[in-house]
C-alpha atoms as a PDB file:
ATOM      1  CA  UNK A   1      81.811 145.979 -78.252  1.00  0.00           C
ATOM      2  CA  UNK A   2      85.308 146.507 -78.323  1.00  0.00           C
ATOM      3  CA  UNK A   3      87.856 146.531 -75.263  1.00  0.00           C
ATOM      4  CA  UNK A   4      88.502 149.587 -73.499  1.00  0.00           C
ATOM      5  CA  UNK A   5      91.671 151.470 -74.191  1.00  0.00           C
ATOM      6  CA  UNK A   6      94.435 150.274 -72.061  1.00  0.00           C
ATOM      7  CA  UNK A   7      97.620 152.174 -70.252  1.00  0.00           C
ATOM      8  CA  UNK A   8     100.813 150.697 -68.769  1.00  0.00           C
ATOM      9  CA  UNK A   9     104.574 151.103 -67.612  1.00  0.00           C
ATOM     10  CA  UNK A  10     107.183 149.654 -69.428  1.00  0.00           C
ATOM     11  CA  UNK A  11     110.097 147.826 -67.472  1.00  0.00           C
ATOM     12  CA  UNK A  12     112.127 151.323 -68.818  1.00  0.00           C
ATOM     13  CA  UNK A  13     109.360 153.518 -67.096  1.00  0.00           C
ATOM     14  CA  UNK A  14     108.186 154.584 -70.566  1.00  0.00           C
ATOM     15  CA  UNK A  15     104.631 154.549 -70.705  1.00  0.00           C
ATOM     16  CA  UNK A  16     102.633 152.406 -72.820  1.00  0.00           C
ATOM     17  CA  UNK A  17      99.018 153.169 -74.305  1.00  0.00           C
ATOM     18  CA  UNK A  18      97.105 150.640 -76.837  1.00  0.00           C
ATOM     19  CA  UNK A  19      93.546 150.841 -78.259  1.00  0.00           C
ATOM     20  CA  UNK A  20      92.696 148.439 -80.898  1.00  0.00           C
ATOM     21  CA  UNK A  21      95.479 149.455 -84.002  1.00  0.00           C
ATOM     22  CA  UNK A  22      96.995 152.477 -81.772  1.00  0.00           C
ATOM     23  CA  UNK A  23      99.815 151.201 -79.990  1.00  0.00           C
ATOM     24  CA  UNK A  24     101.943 154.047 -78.387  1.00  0.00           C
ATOM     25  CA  UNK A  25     105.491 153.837 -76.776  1.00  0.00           C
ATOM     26  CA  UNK A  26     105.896 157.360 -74.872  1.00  0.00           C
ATOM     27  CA  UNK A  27     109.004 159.169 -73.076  1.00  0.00           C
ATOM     28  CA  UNK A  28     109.055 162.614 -71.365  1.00  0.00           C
ATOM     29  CA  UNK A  29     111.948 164.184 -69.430  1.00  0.00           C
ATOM     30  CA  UNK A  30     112.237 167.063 -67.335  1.00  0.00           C
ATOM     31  CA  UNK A  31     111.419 167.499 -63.368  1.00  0.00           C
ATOM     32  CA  UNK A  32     109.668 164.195 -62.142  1.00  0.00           C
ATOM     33  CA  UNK A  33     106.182 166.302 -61.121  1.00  0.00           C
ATOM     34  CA  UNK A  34     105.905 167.684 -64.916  1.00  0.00           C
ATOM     35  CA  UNK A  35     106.573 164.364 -66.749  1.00  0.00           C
ATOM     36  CA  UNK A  36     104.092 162.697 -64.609  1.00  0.00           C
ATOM     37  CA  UNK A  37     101.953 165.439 -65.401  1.00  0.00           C
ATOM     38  CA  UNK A  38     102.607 165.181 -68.950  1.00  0.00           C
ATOM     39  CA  UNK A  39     101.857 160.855 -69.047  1.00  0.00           C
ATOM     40  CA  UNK A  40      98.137 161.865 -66.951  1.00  0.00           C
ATOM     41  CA  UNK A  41      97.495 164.297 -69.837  1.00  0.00           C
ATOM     42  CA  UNK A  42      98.847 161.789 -72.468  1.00  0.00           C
ATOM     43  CA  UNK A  43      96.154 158.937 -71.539  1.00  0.00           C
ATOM     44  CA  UNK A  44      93.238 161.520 -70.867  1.00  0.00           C
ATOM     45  CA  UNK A  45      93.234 162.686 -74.484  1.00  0.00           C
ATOM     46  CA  UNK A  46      94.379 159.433 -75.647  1.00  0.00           C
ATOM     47  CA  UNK A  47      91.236 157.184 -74.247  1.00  0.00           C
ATOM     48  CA  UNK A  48      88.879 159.563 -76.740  1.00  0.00           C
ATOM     49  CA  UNK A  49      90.942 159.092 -80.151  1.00  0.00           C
ATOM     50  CA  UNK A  50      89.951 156.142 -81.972  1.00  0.00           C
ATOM     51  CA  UNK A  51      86.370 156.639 -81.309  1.00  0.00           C
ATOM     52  CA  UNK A  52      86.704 160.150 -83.011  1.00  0.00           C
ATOM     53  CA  UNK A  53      88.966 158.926 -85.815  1.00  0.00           C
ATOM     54  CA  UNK A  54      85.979 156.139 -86.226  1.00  0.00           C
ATOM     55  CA  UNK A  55      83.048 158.718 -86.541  1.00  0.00           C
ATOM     56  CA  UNK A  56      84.558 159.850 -89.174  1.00  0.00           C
ATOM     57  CA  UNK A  57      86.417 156.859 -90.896  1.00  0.00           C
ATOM     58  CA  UNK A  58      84.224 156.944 -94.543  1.00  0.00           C
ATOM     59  CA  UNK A  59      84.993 160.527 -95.064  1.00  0.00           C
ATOM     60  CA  UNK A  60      89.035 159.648 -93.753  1.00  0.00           C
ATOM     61  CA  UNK A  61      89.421 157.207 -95.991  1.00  0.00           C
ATOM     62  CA  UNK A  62      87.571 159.115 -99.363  1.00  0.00           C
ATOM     63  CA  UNK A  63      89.221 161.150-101.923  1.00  0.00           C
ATOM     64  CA  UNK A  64      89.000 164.367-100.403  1.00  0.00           C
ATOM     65  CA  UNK A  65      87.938 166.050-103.292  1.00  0.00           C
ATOM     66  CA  UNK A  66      86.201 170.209-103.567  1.00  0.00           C
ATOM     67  CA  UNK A  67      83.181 169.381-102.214  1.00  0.00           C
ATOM     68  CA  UNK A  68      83.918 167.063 -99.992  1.00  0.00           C
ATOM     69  CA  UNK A  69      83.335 168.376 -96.172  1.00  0.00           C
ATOM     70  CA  UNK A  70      86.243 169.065 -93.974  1.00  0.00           C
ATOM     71  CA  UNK A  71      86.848 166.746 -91.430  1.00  0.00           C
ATOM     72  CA  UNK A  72      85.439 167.774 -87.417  1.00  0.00           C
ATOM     73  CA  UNK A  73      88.033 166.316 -85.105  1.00  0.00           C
ATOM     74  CA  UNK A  74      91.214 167.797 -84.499  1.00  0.00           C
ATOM     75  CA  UNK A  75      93.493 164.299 -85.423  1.00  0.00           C
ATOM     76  CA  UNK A  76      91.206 164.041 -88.656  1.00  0.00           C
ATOM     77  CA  UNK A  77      92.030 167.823 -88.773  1.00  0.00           C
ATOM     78  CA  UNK A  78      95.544 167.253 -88.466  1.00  0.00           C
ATOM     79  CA  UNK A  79      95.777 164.510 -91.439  1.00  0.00           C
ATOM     80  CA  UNK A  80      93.696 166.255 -93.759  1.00  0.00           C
ATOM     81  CA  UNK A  81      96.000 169.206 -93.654  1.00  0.00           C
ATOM     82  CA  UNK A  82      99.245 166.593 -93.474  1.00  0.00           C
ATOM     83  CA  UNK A  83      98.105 165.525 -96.944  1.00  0.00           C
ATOM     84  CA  UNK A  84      96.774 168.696 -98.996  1.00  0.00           C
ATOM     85  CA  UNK A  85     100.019 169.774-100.064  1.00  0.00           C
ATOM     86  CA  UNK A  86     100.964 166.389-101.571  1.00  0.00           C
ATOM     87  CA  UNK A  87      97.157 166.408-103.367  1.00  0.00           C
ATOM     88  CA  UNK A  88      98.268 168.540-106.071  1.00  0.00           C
ATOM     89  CA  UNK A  89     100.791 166.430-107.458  1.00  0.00           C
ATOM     90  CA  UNK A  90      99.483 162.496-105.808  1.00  0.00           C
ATOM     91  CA  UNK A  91      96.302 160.533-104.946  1.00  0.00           C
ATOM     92  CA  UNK A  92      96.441 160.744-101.312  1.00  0.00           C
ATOM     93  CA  UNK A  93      93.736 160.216 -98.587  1.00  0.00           C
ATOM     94  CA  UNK A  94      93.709 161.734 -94.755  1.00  0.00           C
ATOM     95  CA  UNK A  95      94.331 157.799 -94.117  1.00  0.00           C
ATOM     96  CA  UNK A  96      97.852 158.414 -95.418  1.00  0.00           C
ATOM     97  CA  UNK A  97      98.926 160.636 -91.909  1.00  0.00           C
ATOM     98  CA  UNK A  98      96.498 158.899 -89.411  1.00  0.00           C
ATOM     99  CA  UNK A  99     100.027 157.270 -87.185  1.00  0.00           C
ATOM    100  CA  UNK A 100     101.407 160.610 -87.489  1.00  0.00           C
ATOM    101  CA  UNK A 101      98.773 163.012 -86.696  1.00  0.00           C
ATOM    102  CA  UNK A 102      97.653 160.804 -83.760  1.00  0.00           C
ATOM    103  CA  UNK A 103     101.306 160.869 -82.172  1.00  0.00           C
ATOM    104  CA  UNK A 104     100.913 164.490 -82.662  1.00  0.00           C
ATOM    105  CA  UNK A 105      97.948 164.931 -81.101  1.00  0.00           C
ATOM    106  CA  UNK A 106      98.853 162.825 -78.202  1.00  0.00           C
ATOM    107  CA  UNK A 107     102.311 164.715 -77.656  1.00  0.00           C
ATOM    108  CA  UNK A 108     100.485 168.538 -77.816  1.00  0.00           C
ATOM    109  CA  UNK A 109      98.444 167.382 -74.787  1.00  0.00           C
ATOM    110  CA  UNK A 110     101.527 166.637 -73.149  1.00  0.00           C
ATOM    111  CA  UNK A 111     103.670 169.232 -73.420  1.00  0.00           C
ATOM    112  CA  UNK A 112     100.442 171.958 -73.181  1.00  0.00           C
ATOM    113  CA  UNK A 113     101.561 174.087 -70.201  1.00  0.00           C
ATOM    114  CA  UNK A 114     104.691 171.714 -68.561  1.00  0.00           C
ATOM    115  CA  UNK A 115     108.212 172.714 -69.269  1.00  0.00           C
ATOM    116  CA  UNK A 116     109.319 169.397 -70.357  1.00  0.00           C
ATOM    117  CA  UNK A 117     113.414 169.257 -71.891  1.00  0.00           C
ATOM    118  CA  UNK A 118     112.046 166.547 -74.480  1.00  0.00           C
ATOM    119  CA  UNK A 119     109.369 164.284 -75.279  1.00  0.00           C
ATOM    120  CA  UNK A 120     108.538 161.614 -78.428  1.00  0.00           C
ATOM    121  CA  UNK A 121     105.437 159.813 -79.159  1.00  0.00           C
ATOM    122  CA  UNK A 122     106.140 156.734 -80.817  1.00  0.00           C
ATOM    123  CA  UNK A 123     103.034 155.407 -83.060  1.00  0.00           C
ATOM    124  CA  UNK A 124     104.546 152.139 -84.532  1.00  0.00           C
ATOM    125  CA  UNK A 125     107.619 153.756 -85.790  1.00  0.00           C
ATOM    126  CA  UNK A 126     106.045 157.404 -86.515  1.00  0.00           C
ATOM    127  CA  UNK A 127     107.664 159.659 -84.008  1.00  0.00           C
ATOM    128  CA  UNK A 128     106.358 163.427 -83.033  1.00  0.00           C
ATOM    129  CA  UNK A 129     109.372 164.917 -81.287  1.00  0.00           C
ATOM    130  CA  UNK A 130     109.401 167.929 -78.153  1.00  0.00           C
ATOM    131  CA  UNK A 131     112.944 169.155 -78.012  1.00  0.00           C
ATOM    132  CA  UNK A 132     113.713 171.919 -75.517  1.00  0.00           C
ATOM    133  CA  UNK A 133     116.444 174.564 -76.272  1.00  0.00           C
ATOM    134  CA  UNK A 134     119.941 172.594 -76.947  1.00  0.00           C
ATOM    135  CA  UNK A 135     118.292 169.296 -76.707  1.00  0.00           C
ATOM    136  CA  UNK A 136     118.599 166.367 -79.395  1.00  0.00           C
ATOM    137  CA  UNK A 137     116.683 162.861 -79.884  1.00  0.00           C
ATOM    138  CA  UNK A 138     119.263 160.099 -81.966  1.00  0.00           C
ATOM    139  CA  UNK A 139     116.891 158.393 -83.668  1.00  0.00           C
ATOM    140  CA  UNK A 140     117.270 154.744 -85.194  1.00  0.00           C
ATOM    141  CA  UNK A 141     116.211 154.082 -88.858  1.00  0.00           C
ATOM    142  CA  UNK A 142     114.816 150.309 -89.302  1.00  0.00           C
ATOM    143  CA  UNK A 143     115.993 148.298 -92.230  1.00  0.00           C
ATOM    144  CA  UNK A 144     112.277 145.889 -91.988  1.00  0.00           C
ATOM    145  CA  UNK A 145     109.305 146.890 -89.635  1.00  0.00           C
ATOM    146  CA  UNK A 146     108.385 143.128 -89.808  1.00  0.00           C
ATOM    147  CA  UNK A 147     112.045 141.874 -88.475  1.00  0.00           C
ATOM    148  CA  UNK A 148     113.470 144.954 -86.733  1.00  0.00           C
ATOM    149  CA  UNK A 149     116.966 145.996 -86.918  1.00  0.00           C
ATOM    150  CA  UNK A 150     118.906 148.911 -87.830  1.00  0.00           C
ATOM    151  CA  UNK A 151     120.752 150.460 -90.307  1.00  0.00           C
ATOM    152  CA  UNK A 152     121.486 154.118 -89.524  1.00  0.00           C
ATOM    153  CA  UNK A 153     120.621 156.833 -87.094  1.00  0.00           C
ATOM    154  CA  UNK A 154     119.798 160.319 -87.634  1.00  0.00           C
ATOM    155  CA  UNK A 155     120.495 163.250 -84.837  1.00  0.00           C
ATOM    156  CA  UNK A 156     117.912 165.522 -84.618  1.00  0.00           C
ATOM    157  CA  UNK A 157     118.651 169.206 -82.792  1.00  0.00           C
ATOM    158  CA  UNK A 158     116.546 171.496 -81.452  1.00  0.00           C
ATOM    159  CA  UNK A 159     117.558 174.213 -83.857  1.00  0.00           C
ATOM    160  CA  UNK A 160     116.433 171.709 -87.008  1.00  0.00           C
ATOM    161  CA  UNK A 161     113.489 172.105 -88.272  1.00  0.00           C
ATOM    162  CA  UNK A 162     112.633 168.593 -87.942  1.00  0.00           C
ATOM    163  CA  UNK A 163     109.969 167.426 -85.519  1.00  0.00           C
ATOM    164  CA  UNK A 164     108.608 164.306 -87.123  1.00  0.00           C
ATOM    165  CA  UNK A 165     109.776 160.796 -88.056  1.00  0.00           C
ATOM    166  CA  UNK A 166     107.710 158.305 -90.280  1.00  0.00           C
ATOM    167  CA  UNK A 167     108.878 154.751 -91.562  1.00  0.00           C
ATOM    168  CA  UNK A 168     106.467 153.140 -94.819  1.00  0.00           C
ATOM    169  CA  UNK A 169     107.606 149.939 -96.320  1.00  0.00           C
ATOM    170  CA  UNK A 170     105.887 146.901 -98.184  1.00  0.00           C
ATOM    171  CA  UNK A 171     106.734 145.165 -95.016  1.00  0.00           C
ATOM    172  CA  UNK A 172     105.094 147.424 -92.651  1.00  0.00           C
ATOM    173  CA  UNK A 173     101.154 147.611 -91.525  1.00  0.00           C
ATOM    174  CA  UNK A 174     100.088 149.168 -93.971  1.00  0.00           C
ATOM    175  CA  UNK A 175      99.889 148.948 -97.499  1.00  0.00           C
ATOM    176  CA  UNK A 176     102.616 150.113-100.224  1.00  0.00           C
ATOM    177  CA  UNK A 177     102.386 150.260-103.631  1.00  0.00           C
ATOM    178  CA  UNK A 178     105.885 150.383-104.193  1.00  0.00           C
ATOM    179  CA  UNK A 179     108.611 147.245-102.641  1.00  0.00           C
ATOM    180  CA  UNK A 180     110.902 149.276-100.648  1.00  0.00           C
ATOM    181  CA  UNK A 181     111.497 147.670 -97.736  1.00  0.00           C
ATOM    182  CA  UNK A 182     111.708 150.842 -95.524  1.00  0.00           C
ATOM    183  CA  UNK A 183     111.459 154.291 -96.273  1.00  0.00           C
ATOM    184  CA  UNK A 184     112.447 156.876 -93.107  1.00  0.00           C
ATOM    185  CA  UNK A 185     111.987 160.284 -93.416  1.00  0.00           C
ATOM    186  CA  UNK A 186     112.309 163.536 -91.711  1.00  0.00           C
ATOM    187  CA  UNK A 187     109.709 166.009 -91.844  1.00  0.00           C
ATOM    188  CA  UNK A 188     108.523 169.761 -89.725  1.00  0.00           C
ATOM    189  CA  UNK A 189     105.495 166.669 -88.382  1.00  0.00           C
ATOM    190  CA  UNK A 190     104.974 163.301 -87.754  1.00  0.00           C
ATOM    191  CA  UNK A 191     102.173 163.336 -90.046  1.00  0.00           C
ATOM    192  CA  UNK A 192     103.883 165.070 -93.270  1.00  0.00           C
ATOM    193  CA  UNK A 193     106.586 162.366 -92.489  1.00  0.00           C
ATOM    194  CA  UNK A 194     103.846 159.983 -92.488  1.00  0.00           C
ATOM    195  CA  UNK A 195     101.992 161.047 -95.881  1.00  0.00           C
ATOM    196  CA  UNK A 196     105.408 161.643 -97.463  1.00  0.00           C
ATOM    197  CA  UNK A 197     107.049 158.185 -96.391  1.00  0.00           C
ATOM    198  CA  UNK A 198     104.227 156.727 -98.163  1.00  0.00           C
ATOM    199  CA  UNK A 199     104.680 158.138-101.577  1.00  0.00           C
ATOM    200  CA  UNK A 200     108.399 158.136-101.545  1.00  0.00           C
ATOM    201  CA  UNK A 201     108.006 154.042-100.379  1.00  0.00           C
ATOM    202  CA  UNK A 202     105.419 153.193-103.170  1.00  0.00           C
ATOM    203  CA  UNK A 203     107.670 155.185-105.807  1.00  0.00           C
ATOM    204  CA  UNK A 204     110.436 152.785-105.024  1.00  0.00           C
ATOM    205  CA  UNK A 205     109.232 150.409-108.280  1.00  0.00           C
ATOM    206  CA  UNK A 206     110.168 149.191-111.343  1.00  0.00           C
ATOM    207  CA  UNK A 207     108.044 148.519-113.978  1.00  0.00           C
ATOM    208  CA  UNK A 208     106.169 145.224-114.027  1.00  0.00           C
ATOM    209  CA  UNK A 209     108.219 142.047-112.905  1.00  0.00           C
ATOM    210  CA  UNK A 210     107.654 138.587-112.382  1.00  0.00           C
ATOM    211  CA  UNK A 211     108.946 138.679-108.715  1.00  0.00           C
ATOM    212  CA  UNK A 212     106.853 141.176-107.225  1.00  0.00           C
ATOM    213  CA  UNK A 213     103.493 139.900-106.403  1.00  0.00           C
ATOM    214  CA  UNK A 214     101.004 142.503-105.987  1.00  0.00           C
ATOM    215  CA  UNK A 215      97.109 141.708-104.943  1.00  0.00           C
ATOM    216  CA  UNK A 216      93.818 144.310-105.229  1.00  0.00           C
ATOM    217  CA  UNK A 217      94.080 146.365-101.498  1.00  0.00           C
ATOM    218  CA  UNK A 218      90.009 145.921-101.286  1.00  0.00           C
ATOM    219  CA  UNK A 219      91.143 141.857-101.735  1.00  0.00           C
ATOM    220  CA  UNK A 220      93.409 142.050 -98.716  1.00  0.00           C
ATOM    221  CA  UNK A 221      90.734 144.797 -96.905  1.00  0.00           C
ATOM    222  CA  UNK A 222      87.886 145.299 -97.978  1.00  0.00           C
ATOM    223  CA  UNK A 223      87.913 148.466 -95.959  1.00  0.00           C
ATOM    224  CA  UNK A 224      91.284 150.123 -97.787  1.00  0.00           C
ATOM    225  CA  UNK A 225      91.181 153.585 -99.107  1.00  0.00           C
ATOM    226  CA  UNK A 226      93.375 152.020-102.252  1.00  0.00           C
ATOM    227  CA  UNK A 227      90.256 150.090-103.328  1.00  0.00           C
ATOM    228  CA  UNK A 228      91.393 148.034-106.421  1.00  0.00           C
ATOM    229  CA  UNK A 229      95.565 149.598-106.077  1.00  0.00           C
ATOM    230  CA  UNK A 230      97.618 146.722-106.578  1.00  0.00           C
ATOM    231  CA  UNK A 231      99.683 146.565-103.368  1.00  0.00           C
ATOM    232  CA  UNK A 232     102.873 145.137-102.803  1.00  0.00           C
ATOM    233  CA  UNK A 233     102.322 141.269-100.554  1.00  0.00           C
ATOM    234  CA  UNK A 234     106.038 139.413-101.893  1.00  0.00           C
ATOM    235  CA  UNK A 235     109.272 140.428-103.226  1.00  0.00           C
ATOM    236  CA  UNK A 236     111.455 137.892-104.962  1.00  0.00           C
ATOM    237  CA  UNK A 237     115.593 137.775-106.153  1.00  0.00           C
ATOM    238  CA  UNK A 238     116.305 141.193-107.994  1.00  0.00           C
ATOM    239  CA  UNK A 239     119.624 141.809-109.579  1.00  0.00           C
ATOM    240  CA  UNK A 240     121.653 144.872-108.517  1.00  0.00           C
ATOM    241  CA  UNK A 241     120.745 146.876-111.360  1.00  0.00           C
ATOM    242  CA  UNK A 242     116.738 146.670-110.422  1.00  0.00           C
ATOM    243  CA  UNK A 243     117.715 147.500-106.797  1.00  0.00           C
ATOM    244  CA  UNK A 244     119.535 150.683-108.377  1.00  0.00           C
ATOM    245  CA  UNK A 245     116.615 151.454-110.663  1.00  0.00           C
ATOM    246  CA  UNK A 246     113.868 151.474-107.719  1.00  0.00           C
ATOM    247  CA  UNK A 247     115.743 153.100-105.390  1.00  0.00           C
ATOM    248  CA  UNK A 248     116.436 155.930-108.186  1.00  0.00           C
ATOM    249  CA  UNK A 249     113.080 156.023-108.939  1.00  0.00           C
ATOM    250  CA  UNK A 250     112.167 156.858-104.927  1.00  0.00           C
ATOM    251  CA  UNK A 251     114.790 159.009-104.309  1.00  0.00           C
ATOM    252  CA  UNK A 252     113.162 161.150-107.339  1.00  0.00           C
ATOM    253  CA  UNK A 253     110.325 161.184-105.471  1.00  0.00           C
ATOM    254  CA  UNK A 254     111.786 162.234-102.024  1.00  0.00           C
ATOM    255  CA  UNK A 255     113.658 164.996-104.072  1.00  0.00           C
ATOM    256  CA  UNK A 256     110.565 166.355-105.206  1.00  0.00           C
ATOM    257  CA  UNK A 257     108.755 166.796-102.052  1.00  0.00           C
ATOM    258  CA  UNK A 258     111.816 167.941 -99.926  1.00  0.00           C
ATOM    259  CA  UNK A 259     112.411 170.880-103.169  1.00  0.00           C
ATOM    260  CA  UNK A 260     109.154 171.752-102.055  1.00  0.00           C
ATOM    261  CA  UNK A 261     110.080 172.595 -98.387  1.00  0.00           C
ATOM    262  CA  UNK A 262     107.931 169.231 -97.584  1.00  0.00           C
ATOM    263  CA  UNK A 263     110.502 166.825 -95.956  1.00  0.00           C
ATOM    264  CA  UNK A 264     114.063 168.002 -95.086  1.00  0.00           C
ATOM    265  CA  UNK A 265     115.599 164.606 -95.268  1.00  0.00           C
ATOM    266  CA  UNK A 266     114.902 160.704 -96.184  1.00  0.00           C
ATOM    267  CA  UNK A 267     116.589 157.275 -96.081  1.00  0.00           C
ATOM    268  CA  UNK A 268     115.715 154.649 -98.826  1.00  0.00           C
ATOM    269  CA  UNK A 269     116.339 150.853 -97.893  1.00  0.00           C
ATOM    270  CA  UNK A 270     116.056 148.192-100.483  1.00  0.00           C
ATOM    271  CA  UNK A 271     118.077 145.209 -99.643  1.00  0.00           C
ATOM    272  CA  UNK A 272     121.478 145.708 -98.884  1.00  0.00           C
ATOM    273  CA  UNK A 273     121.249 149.171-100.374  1.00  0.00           C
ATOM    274  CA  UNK A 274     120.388 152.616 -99.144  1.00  0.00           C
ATOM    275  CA  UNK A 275     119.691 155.919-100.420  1.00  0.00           C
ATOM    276  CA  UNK A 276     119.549 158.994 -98.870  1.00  0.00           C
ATOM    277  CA  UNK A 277     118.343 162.438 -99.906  1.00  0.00           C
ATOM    278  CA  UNK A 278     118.898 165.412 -98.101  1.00  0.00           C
ATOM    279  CA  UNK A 279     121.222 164.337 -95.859  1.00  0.00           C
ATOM    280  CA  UNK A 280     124.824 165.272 -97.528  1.00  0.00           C
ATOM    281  CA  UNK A 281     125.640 169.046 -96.879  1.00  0.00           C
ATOM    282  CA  UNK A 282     122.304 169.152 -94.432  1.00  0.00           C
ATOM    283  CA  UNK A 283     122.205 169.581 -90.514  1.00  0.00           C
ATOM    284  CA  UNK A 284     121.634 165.668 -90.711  1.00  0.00           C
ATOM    285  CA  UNK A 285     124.728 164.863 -92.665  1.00  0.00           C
ATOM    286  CA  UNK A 286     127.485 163.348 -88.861  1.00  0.00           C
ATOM    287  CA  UNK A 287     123.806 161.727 -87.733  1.00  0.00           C
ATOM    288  CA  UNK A 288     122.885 159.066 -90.587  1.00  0.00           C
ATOM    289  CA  UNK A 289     125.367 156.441 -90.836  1.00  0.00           C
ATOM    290  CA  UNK A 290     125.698 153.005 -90.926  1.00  0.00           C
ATOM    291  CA  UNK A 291     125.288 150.886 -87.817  1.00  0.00           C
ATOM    292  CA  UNK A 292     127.672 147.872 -87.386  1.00  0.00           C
ATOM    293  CA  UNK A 293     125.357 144.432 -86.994  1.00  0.00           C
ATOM    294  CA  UNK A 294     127.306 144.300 -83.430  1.00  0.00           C
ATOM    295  CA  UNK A 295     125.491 147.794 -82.287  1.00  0.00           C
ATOM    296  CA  UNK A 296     122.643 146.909 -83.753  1.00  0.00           C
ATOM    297  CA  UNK A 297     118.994 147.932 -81.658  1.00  0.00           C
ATOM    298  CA  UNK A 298     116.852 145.034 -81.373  1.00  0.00           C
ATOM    299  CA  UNK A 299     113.842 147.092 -81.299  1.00  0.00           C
ATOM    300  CA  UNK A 300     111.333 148.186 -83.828  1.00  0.00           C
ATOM    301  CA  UNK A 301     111.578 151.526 -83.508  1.00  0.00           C
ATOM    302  CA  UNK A 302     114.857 153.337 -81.021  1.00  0.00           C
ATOM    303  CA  UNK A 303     114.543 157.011 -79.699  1.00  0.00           C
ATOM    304  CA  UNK A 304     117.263 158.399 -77.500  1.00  0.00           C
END
């Protein structure tokens, strides 16, 4: 039997909610009486979630091919719909938006019926986003989930269209196919930034080489949706040119889905070297930018 789901209050006042692999980081702002409101609502739906997500799991993490049935529960709802668009071109599970669509669902229950000026749920580093007329989040871009820090920040508006974040990387918790070390990017949801931040991260790849060591995902768990997908598990030395060649090869794929109308914006980290799509000419364009090491966030994830 597992442990129960657990809530807290960071030092910050942010509130905190964990339940086995959902860990949540949550801010609301607005009159004190609605925010409180909002972090009640937050923990009632959230103490429910995983044991839906779980009742479901084997059809989550299955191809979701014509015949298969729909998902029931409105966060396997919400990443089976993340991912359909992407299906006609990718091999894609629901499992590919779970963070996303959870941080979703958690942030509709708060702002259901409270006039709150903003709100983020923060689901390891995939961010759903409230923002109130004339209200904008600065959001921090992470050059390695597994050693935090950062290397740009993107401004998000309330007039963007933008109002989800996602982060994939070989280096992350989940799995990539691909050896970027982070790949951010800016979606209309948290979970179509989460499906898409997945294929653009495992289409940063060259073909093979000696330095990337790559293992069977059902090796590593047996419970993976990739099954026998090599994944990504060490990156050795690569020369410039390789760096250039991956990172071109990723930012092909981010241009495909954001020609599409799927993501309006990403940032590719490999190394030293970054690549962004979207953001040149694009609402985005004064908000991503380096950060000096001096300013940077020692945190793994920073909304403001």
């Amino acid at each position: 039997m597992r442990a129960p789901a657990q809530q807290g209050r960071l030092a910050d006042g942010r509130l905190h909610l964990h339940d086995g692999p959902i860990d949540l980081i949550i801010e609301a702002f607005g009159e004190t009486s609605a925010v409180e409101a909002a972090y009640v609502a937050a923990w009632r739906r959230f103490t429910s979630v995983l044991d839906e997500l779980c009742a479901e799991l084997p059809l989550l993490r299955a191809d979701p091919s014509a015949g298969s049935p729909a998902p029931l529960g409105p966060v396997a709802r919400r990443m089976a719909a993340a991912v359909a668009p992407f299906r006609a071109r990718r091999f894609l599970t629901p499992m590919a938006a779970v963070a996303g669509a959870v941080a979703e669902e958690i942030l509709e229950a708060m702002t259901s019926g409270r006039r709150l000026t903003r709100a983020y749920v923060n689901n390891g580093g995939d961010i759903a986003l409230h923002l109130g007329p004339g209200e904008t989040f600065s959001v921090g871009m992470v050059d390695r989930p597994d050693r935090p820090s950062l290397f740009g920040r993107a401004t998000i508006g309330a007039a963007d269209r933008v109002r989800g974040v996602a982060t994939s990387g070989w280096r992350g918790r989940s799995f990539s196919l691909g050896f970027a070390d982070a790949v951010t990017v800016l979606a209309v949801s948290a979970a179509v930034a989460d499906a898409a931040s997945t294929l653009i991260a495992n289409a940063v790849d060259i073909s093979s080489h000696r330095a990337i060591k790559r293992a069977p995902a059902r090796d590593l768990d047996p419970q993976s949706d990739l099954g026998v997908g090599r994944v990504t598990v060490a990156v050795g030395q690569l020369t410039s040119d390789e760096v250039e060649r991956a990172l071109a090869s990723g930012a092909a794929e981010a241009e495909l889905w954001r020609s599409l109308g799927l993501i309006e914006a990403a940032a590719l980290r490999l190394g030293e070297e970054t690549r962004l799509v979207g953001a040149c000419g694009s609402p985005y364009a004064s908000g991503v930018r380096a950060v000096s090491p001096r300013n940077e966030a020692k945190a793994r994830y920073a909304v403001g």
